[in-house]
C-alpha atoms as a PDB file:
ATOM      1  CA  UNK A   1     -17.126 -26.055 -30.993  1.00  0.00           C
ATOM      2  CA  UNK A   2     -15.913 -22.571 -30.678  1.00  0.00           C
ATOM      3  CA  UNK A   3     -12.255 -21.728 -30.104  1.00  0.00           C
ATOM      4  CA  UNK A   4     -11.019 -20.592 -27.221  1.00  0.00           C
ATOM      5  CA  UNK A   5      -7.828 -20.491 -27.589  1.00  0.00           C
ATOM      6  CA  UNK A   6      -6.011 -16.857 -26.792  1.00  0.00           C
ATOM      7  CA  UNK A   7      -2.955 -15.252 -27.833  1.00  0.00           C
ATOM      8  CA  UNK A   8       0.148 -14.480 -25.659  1.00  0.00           C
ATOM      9  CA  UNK A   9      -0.954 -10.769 -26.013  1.00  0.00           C
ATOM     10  CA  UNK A  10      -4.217 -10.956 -24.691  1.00  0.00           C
ATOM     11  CA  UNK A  11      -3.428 -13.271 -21.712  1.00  0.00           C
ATOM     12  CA  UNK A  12      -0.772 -10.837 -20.991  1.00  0.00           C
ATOM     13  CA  UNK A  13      -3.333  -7.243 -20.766  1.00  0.00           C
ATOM     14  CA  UNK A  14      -5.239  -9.423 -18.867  1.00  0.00           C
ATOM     15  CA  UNK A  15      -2.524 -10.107 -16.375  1.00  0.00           C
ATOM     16  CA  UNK A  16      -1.651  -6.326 -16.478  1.00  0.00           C
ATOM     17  CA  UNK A  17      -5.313  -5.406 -16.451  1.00  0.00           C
ATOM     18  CA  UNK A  18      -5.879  -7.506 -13.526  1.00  0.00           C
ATOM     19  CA  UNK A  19      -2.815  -6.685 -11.325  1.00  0.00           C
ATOM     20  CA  UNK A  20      -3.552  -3.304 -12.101  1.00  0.00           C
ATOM     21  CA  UNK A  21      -6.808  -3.157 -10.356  1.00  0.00           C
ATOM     22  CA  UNK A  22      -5.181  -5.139  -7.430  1.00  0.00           C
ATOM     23  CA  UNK A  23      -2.417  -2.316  -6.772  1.00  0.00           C
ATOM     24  CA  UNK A  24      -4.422   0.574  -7.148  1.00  0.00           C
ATOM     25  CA  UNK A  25      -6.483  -0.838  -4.288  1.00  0.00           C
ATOM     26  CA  UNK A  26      -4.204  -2.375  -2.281  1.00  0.00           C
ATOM     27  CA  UNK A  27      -1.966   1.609  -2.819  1.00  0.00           C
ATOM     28  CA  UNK A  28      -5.033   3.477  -1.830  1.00  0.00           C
ATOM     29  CA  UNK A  29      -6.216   1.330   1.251  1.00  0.00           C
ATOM     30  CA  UNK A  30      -3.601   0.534   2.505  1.00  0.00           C
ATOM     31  CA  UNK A  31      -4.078   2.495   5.513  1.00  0.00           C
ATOM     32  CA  UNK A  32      -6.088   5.106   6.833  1.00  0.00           C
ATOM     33  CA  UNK A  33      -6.699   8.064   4.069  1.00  0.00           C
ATOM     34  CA  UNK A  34      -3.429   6.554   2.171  1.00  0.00           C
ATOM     35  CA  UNK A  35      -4.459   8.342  -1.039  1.00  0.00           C
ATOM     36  CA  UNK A  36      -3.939  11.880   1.382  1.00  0.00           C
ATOM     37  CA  UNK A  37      -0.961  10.852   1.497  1.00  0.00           C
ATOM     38  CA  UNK A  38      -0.076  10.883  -2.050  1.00  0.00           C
ATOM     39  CA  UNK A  39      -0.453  14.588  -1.533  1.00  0.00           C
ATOM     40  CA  UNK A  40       0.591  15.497   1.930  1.00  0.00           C
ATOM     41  CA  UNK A  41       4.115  13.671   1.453  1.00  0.00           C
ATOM     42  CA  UNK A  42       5.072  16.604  -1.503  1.00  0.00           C
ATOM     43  CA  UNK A  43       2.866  19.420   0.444  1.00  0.00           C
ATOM     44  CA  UNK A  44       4.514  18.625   3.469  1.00  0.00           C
ATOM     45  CA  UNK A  45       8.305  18.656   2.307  1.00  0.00           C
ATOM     46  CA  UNK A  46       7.763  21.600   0.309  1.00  0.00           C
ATOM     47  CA  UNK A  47       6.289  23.899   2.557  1.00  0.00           C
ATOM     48  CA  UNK A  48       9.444  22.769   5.608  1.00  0.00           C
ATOM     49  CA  UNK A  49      11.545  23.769   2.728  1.00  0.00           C
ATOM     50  CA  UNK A  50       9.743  27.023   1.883  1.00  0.00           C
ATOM     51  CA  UNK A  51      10.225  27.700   5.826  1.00  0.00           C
ATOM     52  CA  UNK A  52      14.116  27.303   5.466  1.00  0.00           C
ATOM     53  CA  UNK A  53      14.955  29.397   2.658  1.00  0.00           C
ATOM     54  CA  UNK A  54      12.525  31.629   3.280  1.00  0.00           C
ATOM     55  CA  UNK A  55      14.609  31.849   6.853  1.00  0.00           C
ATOM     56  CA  UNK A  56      17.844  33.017   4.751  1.00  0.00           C
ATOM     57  CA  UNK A  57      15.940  35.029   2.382  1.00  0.00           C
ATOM     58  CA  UNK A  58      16.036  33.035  -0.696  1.00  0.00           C
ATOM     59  CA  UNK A  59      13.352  34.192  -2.754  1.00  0.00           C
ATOM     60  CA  UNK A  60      14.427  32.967  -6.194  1.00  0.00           C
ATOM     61  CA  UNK A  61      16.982  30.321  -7.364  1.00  0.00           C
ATOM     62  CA  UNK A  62      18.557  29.937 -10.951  1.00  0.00           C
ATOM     63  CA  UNK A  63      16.125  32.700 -11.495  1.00  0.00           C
ATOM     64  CA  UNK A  64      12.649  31.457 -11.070  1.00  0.00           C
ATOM     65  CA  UNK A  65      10.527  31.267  -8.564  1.00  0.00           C
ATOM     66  CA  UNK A  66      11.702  29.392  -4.871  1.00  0.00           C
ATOM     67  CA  UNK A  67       8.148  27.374  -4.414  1.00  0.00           C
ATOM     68  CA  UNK A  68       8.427  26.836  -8.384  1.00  0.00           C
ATOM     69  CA  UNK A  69      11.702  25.342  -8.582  1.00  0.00           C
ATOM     70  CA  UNK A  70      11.332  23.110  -5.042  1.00  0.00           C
ATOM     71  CA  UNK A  71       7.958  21.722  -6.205  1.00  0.00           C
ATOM     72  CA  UNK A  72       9.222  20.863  -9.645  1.00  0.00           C
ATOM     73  CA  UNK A  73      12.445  19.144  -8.237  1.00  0.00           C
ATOM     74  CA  UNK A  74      10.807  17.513  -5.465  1.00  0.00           C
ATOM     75  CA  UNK A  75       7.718  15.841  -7.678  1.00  0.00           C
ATOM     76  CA  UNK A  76      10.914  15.045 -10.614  1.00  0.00           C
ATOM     77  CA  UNK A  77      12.483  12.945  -7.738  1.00  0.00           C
ATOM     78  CA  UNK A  78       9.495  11.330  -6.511  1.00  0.00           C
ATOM     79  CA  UNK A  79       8.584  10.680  -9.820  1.00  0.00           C
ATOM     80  CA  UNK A  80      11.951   8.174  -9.940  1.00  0.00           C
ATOM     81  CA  UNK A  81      11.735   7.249  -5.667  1.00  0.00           C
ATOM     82  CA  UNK A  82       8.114   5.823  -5.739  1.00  0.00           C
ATOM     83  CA  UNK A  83       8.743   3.971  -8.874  1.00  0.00           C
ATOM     84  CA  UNK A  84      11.917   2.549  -7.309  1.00  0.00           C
ATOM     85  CA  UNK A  85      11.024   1.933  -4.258  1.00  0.00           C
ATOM     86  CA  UNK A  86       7.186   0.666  -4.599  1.00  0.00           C
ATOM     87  CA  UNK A  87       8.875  -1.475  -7.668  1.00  0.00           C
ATOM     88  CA  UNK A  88      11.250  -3.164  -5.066  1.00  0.00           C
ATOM     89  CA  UNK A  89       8.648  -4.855  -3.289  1.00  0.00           C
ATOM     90  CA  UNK A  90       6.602  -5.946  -5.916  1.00  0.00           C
ATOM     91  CA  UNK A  91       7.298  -9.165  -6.423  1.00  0.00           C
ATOM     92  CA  UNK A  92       7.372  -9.885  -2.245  1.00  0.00           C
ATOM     93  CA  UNK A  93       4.443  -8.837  -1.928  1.00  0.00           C
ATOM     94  CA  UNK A  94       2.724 -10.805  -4.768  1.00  0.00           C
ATOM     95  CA  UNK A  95       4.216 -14.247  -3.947  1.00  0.00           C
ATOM     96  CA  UNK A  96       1.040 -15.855  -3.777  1.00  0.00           C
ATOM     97  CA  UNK A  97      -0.079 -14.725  -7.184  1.00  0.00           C
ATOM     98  CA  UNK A  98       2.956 -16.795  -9.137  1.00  0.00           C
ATOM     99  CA  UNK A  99       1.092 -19.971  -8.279  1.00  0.00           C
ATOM    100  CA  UNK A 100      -0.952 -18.959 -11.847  1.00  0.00           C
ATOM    101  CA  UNK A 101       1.367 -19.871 -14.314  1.00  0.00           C
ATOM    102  CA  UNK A 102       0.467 -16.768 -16.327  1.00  0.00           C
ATOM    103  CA  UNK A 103       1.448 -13.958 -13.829  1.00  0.00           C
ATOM    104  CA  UNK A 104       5.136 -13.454 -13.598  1.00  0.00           C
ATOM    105  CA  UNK A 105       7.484 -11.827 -11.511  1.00  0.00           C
ATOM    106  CA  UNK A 106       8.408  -9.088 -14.116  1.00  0.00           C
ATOM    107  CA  UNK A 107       4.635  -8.476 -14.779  1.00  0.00           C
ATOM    108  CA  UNK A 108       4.054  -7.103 -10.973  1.00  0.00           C
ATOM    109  CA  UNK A 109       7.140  -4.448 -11.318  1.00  0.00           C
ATOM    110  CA  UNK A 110       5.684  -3.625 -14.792  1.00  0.00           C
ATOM    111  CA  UNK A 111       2.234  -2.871 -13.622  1.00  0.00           C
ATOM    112  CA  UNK A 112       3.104  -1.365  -9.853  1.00  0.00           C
ATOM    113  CA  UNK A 113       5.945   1.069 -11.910  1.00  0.00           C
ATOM    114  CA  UNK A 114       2.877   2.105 -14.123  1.00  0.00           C
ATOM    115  CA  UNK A 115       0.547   2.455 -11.272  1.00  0.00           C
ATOM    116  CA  UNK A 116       3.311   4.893  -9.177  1.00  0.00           C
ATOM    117  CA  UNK A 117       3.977   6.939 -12.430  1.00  0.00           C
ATOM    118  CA  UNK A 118       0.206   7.350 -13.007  1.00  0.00           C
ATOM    119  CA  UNK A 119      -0.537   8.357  -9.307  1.00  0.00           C
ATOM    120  CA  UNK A 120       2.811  10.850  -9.632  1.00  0.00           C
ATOM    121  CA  UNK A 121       1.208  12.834 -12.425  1.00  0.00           C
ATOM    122  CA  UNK A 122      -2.049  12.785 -11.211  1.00  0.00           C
ATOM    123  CA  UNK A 123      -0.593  14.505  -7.881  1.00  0.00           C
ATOM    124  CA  UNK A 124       1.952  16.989  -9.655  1.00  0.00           C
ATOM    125  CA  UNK A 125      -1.262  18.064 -11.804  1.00  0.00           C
ATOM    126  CA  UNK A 126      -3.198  18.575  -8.646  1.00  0.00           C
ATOM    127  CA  UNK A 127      -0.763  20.247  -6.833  1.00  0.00           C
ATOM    128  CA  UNK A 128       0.437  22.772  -9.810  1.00  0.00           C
ATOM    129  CA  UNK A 129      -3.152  23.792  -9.805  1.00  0.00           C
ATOM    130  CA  UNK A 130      -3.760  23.966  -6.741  1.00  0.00           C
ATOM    131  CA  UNK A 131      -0.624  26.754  -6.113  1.00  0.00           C
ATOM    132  CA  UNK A 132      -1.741  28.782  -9.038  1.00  0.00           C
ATOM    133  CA  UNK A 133      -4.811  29.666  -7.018  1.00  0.00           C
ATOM    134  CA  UNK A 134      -2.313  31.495  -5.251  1.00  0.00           C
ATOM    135  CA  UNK A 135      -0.675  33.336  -7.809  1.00  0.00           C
ATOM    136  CA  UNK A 136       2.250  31.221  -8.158  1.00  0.00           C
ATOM    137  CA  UNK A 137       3.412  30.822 -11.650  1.00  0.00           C
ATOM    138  CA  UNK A 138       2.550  26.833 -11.973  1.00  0.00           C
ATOM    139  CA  UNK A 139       2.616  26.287 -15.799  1.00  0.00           C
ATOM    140  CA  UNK A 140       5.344  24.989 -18.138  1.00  0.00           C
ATOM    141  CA  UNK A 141       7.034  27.012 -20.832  1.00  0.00           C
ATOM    142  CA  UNK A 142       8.263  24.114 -22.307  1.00  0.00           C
ATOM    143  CA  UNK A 143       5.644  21.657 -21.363  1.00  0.00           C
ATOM    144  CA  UNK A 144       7.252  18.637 -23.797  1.00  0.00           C
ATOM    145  CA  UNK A 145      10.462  19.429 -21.934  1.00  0.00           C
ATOM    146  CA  UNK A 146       8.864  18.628 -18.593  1.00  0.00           C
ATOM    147  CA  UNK A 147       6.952  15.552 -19.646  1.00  0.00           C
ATOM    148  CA  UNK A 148      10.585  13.757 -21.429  1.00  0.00           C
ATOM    149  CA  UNK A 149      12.415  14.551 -17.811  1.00  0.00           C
ATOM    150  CA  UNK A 150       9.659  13.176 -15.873  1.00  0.00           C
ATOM    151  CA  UNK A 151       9.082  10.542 -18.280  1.00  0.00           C
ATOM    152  CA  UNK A 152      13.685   9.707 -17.997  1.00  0.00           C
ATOM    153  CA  UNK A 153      12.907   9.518 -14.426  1.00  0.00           C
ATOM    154  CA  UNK A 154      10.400   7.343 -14.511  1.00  0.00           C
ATOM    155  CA  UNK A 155      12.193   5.018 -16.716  1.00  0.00           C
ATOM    156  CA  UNK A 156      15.269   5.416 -14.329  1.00  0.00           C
ATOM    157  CA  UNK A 157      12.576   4.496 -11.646  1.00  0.00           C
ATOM    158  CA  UNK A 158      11.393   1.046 -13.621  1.00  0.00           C
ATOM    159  CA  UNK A 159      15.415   0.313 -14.287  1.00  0.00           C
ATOM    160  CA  UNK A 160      15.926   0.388 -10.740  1.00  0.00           C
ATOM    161  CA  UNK A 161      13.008  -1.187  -9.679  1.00  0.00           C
ATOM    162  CA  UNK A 162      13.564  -3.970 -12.183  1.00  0.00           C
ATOM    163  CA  UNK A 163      17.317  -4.857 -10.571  1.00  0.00           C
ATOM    164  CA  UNK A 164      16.474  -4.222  -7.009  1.00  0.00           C
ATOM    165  CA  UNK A 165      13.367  -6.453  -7.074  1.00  0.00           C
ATOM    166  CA  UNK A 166      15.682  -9.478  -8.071  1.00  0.00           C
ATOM    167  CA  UNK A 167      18.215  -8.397  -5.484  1.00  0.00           C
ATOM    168  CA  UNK A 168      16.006  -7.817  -3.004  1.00  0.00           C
ATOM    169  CA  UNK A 169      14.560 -11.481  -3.377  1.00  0.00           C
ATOM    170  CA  UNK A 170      17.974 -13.525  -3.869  1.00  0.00           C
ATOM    171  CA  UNK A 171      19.834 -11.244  -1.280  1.00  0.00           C
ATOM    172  CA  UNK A 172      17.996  -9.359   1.452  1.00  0.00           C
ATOM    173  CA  UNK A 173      20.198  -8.032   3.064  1.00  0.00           C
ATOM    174  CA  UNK A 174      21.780  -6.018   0.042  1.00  0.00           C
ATOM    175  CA  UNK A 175      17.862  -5.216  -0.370  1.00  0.00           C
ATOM    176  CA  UNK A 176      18.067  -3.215   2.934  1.00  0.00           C
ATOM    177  CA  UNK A 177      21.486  -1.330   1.468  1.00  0.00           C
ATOM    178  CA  UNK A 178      19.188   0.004  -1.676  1.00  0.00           C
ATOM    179  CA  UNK A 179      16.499   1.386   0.761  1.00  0.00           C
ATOM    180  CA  UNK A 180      19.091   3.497   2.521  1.00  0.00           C
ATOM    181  CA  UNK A 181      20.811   4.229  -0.724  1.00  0.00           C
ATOM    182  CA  UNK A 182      17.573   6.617  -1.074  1.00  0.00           C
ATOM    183  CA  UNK A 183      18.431   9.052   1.328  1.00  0.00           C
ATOM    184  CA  UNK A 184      21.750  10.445   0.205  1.00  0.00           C
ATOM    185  CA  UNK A 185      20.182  10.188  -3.194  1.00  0.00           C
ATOM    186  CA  UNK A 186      17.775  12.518  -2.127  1.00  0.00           C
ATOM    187  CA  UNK A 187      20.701  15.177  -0.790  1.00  0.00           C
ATOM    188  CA  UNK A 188      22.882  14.546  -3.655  1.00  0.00           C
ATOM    189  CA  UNK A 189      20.492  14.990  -7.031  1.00  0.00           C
ATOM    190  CA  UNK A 190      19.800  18.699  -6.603  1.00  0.00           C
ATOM    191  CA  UNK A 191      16.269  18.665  -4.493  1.00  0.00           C
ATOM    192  CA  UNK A 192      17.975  21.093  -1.955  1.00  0.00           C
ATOM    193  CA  UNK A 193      20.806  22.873  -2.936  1.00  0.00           C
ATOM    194  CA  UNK A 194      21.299  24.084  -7.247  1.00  0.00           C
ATOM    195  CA  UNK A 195      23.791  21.581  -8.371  1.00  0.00           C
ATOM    196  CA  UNK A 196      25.226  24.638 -10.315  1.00  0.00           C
ATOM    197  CA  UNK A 197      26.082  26.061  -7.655  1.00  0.00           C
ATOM    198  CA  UNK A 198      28.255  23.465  -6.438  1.00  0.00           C
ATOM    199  CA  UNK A 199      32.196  24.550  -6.934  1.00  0.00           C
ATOM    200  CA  UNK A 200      34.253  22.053  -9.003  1.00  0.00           C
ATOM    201  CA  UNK A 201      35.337  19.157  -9.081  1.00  0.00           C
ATOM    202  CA  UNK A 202      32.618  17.984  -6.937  1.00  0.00           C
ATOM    203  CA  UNK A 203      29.916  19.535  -9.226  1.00  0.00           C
ATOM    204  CA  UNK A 204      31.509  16.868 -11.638  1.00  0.00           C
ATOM    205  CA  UNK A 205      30.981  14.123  -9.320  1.00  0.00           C
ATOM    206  CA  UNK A 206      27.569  15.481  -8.960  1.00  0.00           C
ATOM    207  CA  UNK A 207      26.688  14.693 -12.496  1.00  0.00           C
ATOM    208  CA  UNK A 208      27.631  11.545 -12.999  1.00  0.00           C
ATOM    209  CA  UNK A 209      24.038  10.937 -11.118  1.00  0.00           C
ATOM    210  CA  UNK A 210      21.371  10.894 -14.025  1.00  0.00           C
ATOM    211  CA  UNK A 211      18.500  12.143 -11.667  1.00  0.00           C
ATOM    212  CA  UNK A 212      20.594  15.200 -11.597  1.00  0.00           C
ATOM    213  CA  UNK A 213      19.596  15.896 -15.498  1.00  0.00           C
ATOM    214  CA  UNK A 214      16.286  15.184 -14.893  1.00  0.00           C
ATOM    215  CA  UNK A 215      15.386  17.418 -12.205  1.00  0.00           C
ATOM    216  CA  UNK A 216      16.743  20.060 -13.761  1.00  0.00           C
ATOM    217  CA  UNK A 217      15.679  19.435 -17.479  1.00  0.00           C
ATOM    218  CA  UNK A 218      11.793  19.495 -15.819  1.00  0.00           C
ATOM    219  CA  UNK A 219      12.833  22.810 -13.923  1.00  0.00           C
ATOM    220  CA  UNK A 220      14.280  24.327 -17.259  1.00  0.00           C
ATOM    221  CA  UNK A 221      10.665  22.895 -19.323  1.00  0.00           C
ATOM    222  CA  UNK A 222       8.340  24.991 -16.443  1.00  0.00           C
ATOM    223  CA  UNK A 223      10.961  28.503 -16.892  1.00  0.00           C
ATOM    224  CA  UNK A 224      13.227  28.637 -19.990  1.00  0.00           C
ATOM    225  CA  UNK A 225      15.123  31.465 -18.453  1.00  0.00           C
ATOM    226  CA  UNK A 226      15.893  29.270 -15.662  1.00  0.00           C
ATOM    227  CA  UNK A 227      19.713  28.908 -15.392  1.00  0.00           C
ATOM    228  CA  UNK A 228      20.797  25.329 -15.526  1.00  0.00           C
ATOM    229  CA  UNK A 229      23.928  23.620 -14.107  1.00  0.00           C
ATOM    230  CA  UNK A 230      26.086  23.423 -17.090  1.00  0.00           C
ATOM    231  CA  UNK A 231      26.620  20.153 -19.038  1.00  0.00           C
ATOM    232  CA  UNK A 232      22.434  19.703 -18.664  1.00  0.00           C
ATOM    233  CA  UNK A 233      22.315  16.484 -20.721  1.00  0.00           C
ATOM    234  CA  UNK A 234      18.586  14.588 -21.175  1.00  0.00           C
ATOM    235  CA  UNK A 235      20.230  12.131 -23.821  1.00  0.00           C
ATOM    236  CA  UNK A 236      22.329  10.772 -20.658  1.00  0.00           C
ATOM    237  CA  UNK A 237      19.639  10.127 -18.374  1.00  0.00           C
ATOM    238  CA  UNK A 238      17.530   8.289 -20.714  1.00  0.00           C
ATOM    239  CA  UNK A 239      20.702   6.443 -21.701  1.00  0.00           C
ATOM    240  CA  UNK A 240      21.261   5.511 -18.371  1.00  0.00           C
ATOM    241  CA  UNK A 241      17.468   4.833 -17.332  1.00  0.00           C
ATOM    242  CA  UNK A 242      17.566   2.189 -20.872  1.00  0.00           C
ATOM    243  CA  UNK A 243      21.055   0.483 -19.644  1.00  0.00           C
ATOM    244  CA  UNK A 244      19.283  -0.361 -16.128  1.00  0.00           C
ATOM    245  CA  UNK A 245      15.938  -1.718 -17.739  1.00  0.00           C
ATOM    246  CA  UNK A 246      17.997  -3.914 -20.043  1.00  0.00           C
ATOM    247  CA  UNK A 247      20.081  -5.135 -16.846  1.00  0.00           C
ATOM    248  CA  UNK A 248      17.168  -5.879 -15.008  1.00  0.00           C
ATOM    249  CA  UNK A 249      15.059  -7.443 -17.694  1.00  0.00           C
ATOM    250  CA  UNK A 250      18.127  -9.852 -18.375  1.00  0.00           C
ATOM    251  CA  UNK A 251      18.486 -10.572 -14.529  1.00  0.00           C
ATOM    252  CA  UNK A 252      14.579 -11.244 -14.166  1.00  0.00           C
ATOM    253  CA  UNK A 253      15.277 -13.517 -17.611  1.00  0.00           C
ATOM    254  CA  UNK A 254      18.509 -15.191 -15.364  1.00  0.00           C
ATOM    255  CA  UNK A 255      16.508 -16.211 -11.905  1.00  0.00           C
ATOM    256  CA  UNK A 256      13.062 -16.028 -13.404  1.00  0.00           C
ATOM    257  CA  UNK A 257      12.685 -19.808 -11.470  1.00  0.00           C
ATOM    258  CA  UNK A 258      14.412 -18.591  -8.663  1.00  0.00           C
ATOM    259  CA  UNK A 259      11.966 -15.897  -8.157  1.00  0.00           C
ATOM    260  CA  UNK A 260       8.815 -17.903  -8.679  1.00  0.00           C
ATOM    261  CA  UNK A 261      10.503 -20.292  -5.599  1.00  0.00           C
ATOM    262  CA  UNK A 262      12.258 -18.311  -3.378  1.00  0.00           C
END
């Protein structure tokens, strides 16, 4: 009789494998022309924020190019926002799947994180090119640079995602407080405004928030002349993107049941 017996490891890529397939469908049917999406959100932002400083006559910040250093800092954030926020709803919305003992909570944030941090690249390559059609200076200096701050966010993204899935399961409403959380995020990690150009102390403040690093680590890979806020540190977000993944491994390890049953 042959043996059929599998290992842990294989059971486990074909969890991922199969989960895998299931979001990437599910992310790019989800609604009419979804996958245009993907592209407009990051088109549409940058060009409404192209329109303002073009309004007060910005043409360059920290010395590179305005459409350069928007684009970079607004695909760097995404790059953590969709893998924090898609991440959150993972296990919700694959409920029904837990009923196979071999699929487990931690295994949906896993694969949708990977999925969102695929589709992220995929869309910053896209839209890089797509600019230097129009002369705009679109390629990295430093292109190892870019990849370990996109890469920090991402990881910030999956730490995140990993403790607000479990918190958005055992307590909803807190759930709801994370989502909003987002926003000022957005105003208060450098997309907008140069964080060094923020007067002290509150440029201090500023930098306790990791995604502050990483936005402007990827902006300094794509122009090494680019002036960076002081105290630029990558070592601190990826020490802060490992501390969340622990805590939310360990917390998915604490209510793993709870999760399954909620």
């Amino acid at each position: 009789m042959a043996n059929f017996t599998r290992s842990s490891v294989d059971i486990t890529y074909s969890v991922w494998k199969a989960l895998m397939l299931r979001e990437a469908v599910s992310r790019l049917s989800s609604g009419r022309a979804a996958w245009l999406w993907l592209l407009l959100e990051p088109l549409v932002h940058v060009i409404f924020l192209l329109f303002i400083f073009s309004v007060i006559r910005m043409r360059s910040v920290g010395g590179i190019d305005t459409t350069a250093w928007l684009m970079v800092g607004l695909l760097a954030f995404l790059m953590f926002r969709r893998t924090g926020t898609q991440t959150q709803n993972a296990i919700g919305s694959n409920h029904g799947l837990f009923t196979y003992r071999q699929v487990k909570p931690i295994d949906t944030v896993l694969v949708r994180a990977s999925l969102e941090g695929f589709l992220t690249i995929l869309v910053a390559i896209i839209l890089f090119v797509g600019v230097s059609l129009f002369g705009i200076v679109a390629i990295p200096q430093d292109p190892l640079l870019v990849l370990e701050a996109f890469f920090g966010l991402w990881l910030l993204g999956l730490g995140f995602g990993l403790i607000a899935s479990v918190v958005s399961e055992l307590i909803p409403e807190l759930g709801k407080i994370i989502t909003f959380a987002m926003t000022p995020l957005y105003f208060a990690s450098g997309v907008l405004i140069p964080v060094a150009a923020i007067p002290q102390p509150y440029r201090d403040w500023l930098m306790l928030n990791p995604i502050v690093h990483g936005l402007d680590a990827a902006r300094l890979g794509f122009a090494t002349y680019y002036h960076a806020v002081p105290g630029l540190s990558i070592s601190y977000l990826y020490g802060f993107a490992i501390t969340t993944i622990f805590l939310g491994m360990a917390l998915h390890a604490r209510y793993a049941t709870r999760l399954v049953t909620q």
